[in-house]
PDB file of N, CA and C in Angstrom:
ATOM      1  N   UNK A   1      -6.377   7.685 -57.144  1.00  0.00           N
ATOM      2  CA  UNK A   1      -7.302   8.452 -56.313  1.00  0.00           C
ATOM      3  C   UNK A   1      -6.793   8.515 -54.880  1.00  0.00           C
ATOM      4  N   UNK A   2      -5.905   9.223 -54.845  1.00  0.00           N
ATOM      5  CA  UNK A   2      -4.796   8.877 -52.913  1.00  0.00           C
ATOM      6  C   UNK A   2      -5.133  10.464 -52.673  1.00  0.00           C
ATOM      7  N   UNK A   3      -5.759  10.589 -51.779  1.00  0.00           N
ATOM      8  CA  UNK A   3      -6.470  11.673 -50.562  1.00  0.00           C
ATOM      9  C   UNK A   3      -5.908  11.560 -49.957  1.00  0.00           C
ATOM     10  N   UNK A   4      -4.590  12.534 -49.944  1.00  0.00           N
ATOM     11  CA  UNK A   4      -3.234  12.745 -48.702  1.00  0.00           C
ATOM     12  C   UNK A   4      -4.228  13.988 -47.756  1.00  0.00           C
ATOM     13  N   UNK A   5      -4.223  13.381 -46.556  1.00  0.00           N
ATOM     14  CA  UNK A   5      -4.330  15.046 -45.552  1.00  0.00           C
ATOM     15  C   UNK A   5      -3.954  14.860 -44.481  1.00  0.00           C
ATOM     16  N   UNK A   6      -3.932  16.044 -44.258  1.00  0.00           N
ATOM     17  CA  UNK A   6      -2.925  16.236 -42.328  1.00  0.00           C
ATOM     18  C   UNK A   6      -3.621  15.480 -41.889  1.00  0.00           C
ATOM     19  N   UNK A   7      -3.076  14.545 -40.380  1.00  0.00           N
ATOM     20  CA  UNK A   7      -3.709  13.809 -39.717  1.00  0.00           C
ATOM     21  C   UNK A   7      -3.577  12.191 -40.261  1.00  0.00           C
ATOM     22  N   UNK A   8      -3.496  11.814 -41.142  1.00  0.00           N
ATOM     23  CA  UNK A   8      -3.724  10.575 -41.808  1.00  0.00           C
ATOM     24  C   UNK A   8      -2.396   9.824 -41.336  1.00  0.00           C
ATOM     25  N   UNK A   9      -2.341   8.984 -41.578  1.00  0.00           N
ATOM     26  CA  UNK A   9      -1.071   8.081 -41.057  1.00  0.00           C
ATOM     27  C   UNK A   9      -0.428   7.599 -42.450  1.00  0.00           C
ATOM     28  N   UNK A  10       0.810   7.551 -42.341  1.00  0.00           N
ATOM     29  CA  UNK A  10       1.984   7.145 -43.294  1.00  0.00           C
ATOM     30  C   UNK A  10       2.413   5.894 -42.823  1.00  0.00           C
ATOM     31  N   UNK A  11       2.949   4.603 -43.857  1.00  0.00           N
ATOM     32  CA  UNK A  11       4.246   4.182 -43.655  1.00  0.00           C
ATOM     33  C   UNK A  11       5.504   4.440 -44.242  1.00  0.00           C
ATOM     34  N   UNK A  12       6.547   4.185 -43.993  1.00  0.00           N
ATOM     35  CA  UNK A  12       7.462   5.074 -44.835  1.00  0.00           C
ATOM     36  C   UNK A  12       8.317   3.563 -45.518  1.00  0.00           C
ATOM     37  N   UNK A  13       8.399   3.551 -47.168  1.00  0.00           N
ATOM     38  CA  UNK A  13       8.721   2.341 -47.877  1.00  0.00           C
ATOM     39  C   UNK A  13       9.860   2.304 -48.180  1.00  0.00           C
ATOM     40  N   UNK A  14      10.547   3.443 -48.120  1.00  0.00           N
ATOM     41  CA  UNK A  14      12.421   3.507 -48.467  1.00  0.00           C
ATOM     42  C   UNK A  14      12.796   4.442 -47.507  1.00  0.00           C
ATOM     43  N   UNK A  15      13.807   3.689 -47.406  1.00  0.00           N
ATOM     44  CA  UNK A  15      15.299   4.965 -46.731  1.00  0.00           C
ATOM     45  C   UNK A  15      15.567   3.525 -45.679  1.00  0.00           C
ATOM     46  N   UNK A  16      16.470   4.531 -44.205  1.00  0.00           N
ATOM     47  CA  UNK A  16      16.917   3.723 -43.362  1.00  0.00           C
ATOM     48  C   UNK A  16      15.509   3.429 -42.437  1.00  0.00           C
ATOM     49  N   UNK A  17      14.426   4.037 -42.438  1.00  0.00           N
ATOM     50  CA  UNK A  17      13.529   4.461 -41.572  1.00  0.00           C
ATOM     51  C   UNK A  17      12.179   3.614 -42.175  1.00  0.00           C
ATOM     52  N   UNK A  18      12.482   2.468 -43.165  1.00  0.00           N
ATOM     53  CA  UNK A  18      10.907   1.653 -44.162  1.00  0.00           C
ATOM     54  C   UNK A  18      10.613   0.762 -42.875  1.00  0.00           C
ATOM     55  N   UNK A  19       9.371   1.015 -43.035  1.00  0.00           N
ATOM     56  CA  UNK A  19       8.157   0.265 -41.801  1.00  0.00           C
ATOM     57  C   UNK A  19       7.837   1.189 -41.099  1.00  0.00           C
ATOM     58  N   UNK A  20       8.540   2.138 -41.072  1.00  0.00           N
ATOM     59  CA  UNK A  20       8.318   2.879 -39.498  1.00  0.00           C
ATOM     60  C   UNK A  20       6.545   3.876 -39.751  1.00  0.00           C
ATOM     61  N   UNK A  21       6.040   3.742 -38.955  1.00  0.00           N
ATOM     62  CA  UNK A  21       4.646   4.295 -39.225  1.00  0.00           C
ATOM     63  C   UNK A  21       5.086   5.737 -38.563  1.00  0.00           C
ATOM     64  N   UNK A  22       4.121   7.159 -39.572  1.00  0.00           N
ATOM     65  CA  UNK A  22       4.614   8.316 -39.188  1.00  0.00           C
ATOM     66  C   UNK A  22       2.794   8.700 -39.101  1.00  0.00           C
ATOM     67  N   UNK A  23       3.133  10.107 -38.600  1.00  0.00           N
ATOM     68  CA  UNK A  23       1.551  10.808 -38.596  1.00  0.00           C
ATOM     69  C   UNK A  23       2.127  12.271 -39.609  1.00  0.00           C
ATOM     70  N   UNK A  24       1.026  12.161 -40.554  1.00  0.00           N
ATOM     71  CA  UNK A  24       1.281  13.802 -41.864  1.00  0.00           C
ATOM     72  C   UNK A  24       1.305  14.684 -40.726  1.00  0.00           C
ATOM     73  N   UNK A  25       2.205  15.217 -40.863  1.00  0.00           N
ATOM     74  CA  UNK A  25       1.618  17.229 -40.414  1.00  0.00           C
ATOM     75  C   UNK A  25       1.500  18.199 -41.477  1.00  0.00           C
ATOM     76  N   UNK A  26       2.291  17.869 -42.448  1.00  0.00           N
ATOM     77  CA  UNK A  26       2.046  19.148 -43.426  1.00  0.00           C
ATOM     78  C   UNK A  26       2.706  18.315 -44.820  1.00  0.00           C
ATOM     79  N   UNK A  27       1.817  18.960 -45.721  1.00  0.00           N
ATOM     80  CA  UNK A  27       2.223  18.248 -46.970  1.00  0.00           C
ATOM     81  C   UNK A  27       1.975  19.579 -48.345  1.00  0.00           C
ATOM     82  N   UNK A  28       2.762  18.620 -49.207  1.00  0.00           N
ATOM     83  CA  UNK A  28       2.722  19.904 -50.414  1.00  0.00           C
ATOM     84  C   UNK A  28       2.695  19.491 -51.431  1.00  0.00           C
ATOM     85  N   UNK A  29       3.097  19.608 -53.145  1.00  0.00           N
ATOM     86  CA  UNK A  29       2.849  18.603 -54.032  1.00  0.00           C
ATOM     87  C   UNK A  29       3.274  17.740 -54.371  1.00  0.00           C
ATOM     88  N   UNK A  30       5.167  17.669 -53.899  1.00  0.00           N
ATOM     89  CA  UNK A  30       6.065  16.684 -53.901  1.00  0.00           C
ATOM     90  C   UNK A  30       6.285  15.623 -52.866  1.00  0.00           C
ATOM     91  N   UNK A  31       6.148  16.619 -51.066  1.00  0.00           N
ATOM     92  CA  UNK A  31       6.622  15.787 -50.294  1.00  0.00           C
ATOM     93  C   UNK A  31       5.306  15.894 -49.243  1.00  0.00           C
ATOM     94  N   UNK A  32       5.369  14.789 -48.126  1.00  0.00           N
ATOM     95  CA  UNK A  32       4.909  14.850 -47.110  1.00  0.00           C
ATOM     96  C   UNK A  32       6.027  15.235 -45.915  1.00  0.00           C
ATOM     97  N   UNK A  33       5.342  15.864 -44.788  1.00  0.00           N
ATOM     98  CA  UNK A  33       6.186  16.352 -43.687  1.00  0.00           C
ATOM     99  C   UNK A  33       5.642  15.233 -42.380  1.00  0.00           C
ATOM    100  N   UNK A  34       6.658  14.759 -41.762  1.00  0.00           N
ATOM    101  CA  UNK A  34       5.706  13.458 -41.033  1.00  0.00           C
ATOM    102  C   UNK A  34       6.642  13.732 -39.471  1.00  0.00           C
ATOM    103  N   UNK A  35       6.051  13.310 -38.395  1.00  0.00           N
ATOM    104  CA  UNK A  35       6.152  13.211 -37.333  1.00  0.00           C
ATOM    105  C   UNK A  35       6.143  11.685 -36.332  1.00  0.00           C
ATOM    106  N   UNK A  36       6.744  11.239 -35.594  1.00  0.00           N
ATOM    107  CA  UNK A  36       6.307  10.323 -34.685  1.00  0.00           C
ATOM    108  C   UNK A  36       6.233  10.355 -33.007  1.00  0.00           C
ATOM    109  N   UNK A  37       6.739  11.650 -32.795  1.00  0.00           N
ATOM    110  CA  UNK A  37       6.971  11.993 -31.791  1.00  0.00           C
ATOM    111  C   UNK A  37       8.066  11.873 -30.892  1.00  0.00           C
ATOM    112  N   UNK A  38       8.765  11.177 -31.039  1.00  0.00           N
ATOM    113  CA  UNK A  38       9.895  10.592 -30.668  1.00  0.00           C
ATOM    114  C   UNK A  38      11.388  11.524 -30.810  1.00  0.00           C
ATOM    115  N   UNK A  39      11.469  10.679 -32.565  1.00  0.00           N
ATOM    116  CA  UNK A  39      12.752  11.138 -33.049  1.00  0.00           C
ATOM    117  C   UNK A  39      12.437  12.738 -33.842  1.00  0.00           C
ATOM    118  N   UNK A  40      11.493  12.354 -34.455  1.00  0.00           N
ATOM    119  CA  UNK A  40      10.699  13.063 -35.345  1.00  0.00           C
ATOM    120  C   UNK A  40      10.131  14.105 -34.744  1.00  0.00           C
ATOM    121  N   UNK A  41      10.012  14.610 -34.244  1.00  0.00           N
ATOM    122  CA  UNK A  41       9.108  15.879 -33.306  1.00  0.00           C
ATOM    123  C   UNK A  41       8.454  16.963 -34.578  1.00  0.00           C
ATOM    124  N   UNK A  42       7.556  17.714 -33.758  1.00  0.00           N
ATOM    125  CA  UNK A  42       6.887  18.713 -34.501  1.00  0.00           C
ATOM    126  C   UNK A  42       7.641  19.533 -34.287  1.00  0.00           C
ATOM    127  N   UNK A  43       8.824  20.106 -34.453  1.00  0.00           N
ATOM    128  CA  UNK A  43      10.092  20.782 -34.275  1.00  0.00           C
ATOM    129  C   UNK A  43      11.125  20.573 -35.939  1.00  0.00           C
ATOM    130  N   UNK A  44      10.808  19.099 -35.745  1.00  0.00           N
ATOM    131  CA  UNK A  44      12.248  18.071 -36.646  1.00  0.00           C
ATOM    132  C   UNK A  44      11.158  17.636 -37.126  1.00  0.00           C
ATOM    133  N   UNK A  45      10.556  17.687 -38.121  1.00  0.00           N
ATOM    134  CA  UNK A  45       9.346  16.792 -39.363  1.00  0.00           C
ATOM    135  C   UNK A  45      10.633  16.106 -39.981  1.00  0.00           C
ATOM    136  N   UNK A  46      10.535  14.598 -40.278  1.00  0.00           N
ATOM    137  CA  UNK A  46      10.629  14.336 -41.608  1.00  0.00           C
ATOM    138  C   UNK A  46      10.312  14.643 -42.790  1.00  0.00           C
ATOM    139  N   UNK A  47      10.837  14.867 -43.614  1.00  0.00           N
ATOM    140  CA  UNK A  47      10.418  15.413 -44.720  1.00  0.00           C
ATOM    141  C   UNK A  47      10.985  14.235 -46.052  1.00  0.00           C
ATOM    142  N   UNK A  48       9.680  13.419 -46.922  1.00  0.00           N
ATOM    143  CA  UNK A  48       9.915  12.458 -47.570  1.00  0.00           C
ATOM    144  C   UNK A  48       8.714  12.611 -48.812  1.00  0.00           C
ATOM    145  N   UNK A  49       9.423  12.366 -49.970  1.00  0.00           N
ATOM    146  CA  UNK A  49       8.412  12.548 -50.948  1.00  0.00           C
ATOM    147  C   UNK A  49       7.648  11.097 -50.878  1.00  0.00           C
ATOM    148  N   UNK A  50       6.035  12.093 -51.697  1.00  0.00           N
ATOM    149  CA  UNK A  50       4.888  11.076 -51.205  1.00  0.00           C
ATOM    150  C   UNK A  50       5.261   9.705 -52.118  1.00  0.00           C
ATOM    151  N   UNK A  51       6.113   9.280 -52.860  1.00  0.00           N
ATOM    152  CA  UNK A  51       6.139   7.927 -53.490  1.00  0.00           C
ATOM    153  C   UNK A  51       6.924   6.888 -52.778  1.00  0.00           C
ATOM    154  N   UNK A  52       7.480   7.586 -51.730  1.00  0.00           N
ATOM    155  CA  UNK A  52       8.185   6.944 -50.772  1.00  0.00           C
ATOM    156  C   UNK A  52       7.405   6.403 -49.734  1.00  0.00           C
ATOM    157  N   UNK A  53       6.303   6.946 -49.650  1.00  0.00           N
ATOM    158  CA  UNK A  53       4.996   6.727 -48.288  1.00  0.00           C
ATOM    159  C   UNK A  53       4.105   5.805 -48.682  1.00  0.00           C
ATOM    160  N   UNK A  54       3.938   4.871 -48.029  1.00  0.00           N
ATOM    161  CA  UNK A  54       2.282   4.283 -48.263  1.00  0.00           C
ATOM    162  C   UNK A  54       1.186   5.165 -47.321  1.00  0.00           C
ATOM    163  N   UNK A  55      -0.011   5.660 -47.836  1.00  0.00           N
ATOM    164  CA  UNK A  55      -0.770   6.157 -47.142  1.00  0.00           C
ATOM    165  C   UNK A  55      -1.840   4.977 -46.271  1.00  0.00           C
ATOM    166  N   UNK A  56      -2.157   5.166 -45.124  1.00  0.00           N
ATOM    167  CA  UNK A  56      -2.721   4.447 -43.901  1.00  0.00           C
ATOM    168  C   UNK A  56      -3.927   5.249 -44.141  1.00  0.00           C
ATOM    169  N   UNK A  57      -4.920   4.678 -44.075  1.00  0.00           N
ATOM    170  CA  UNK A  57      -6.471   5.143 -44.655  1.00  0.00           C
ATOM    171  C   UNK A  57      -7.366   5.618 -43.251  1.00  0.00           C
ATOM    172  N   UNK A  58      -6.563   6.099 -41.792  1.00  0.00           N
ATOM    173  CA  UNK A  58      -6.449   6.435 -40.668  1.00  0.00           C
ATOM    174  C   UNK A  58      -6.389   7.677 -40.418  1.00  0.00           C
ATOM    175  N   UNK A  59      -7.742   8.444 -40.043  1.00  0.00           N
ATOM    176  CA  UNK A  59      -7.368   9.892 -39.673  1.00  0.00           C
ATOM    177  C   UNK A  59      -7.282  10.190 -38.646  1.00  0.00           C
ATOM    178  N   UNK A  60      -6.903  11.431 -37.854  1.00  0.00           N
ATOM    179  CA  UNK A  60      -6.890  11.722 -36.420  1.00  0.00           C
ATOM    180  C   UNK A  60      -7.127  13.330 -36.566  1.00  0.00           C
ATOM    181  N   UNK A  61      -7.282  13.461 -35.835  1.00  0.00           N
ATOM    182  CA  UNK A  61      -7.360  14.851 -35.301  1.00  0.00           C
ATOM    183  C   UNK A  61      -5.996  15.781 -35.230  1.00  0.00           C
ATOM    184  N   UNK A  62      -5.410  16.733 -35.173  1.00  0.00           N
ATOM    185  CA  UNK A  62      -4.162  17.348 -35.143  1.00  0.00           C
ATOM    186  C   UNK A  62      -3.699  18.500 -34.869  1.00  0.00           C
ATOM    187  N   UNK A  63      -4.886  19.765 -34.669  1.00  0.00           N
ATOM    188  CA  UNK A  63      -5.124  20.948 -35.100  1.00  0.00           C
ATOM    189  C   UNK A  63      -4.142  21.601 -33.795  1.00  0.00           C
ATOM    190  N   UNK A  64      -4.411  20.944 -32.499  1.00  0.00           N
ATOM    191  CA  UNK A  64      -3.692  21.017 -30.808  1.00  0.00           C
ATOM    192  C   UNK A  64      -2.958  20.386 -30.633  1.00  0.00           C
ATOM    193  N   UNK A  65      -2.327  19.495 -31.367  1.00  0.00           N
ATOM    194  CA  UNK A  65      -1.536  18.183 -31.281  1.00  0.00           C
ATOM    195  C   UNK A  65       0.017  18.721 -30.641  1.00  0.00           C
ATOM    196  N   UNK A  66       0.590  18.046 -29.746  1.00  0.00           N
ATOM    197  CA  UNK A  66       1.978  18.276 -29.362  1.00  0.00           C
ATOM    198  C   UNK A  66       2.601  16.937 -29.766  1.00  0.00           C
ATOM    199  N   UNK A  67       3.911  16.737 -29.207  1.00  0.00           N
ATOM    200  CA  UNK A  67       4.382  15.343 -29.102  1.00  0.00           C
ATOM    201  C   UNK A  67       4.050  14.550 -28.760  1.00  0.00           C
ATOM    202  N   UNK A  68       3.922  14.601 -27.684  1.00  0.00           N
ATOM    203  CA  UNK A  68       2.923  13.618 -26.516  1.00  0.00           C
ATOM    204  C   UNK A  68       1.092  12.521 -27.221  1.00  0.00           C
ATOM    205  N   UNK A  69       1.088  14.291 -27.899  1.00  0.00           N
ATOM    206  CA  UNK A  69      -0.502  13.404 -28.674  1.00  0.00           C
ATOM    207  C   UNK A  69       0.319  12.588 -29.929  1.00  0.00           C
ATOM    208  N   UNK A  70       0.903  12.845 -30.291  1.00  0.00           N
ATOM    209  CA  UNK A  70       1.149  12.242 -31.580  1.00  0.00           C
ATOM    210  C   UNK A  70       1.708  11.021 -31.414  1.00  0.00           C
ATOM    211  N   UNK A  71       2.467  10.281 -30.168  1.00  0.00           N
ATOM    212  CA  UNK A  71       2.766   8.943 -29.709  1.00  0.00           C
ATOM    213  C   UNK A  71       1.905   8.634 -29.291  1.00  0.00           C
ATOM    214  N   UNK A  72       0.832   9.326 -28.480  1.00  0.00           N
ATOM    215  CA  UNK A  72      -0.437   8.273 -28.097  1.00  0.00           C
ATOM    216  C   UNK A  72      -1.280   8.164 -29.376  1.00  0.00           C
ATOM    217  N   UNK A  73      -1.005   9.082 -30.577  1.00  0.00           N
ATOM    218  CA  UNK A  73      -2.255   8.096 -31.884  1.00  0.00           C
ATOM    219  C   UNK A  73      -1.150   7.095 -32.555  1.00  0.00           C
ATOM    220  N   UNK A  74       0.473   7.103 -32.288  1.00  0.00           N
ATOM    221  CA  UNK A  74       0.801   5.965 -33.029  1.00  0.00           C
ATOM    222  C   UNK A  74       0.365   4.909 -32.316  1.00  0.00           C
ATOM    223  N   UNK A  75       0.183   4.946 -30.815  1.00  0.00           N
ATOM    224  CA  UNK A  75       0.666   3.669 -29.673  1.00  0.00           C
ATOM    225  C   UNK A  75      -1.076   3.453 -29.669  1.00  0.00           C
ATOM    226  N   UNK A  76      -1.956   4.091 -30.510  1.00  0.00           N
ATOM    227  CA  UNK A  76      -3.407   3.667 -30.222  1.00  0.00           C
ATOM    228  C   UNK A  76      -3.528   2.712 -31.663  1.00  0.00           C
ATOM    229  N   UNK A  77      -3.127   3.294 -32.810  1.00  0.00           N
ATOM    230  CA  UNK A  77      -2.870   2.503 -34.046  1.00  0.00           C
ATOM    231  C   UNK A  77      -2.054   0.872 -33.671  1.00  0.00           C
ATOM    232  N   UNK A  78      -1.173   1.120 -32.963  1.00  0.00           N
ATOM    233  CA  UNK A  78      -0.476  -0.197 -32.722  1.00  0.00           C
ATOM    234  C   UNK A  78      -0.790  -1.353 -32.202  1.00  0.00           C
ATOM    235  N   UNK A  79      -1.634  -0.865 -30.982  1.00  0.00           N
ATOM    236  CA  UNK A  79      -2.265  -1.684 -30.344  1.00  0.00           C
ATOM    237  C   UNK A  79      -3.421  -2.125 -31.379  1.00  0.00           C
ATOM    238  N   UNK A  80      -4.007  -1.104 -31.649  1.00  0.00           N
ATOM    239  CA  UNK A  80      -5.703  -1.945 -32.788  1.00  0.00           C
ATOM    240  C   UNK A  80      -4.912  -2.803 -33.566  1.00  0.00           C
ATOM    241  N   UNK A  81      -4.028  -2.390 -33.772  1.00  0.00           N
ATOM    242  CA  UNK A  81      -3.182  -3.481 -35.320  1.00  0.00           C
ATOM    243  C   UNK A  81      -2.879  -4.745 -34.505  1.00  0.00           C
ATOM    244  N   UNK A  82      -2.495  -4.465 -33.417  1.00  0.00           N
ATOM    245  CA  UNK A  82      -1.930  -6.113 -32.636  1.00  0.00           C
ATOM    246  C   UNK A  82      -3.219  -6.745 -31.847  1.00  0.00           C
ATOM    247  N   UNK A  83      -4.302  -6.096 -31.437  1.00  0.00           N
ATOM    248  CA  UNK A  83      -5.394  -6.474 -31.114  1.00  0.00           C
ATOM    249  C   UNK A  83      -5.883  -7.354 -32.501  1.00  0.00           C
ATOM    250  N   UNK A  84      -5.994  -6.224 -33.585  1.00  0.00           N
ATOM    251  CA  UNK A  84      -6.479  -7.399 -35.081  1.00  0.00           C
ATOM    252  C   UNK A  84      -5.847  -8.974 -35.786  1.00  0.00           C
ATOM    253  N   UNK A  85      -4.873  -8.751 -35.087  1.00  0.00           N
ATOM    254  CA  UNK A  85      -3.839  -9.691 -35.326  1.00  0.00           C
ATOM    255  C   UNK A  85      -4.168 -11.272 -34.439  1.00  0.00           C
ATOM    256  N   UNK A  86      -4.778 -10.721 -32.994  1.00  0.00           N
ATOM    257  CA  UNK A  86      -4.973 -11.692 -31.883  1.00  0.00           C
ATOM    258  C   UNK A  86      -6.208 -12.483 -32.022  1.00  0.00           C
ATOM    259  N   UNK A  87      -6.848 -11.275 -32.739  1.00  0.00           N
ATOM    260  CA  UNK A  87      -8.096 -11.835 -33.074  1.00  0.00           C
ATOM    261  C   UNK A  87      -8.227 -13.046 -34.301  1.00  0.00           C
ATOM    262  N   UNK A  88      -7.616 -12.619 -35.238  1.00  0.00           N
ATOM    263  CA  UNK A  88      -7.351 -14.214 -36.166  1.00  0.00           C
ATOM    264  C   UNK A  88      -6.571 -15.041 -35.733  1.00  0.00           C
TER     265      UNK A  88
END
């Protein structure tokens, strides 16, 4: 029951690039198209089939999104994750 949609957050489990957390931009029946803003731009998607992804149960918004937004929802994810971490 995996509810892939734009906006949701990826990790990526194989290649040179496993751990790296991505944000969906566009997806289809084989692959997801993923972004981080960085290397990855909404220009340059990664493009990785979905058995390669763990899906992050994390939505965001995306519809206006540039680069810029798309490192501030990884760097807002990162921090809650290291905030949750401080807390135990």
């Amino acid at each position: 029951m995996d509810r892939w949609e734009k906006g949701m957050l990826a990790k990526s489990l194989a290649g040179h690039d496993s751990g790296k957390i991505y944000v969906i931009i566009d997806l289809d029946e084989t692959y997801v198209y993923l972004a981080d803003g960085k290397i990855r731009t909404l220009a340059k998607l990664k493009k990785k089939k979905r058995k390669h992804v763990q899906l992050i149960r994390r939505q965001y918004e995306i519809e206006a999104a540039d680069d810029v937004r798309i490192k501030r929802i990884l760097k807002e994810y990162e921090n809650q994750k290291a905030g949750m971490k401080e807390e135990n």
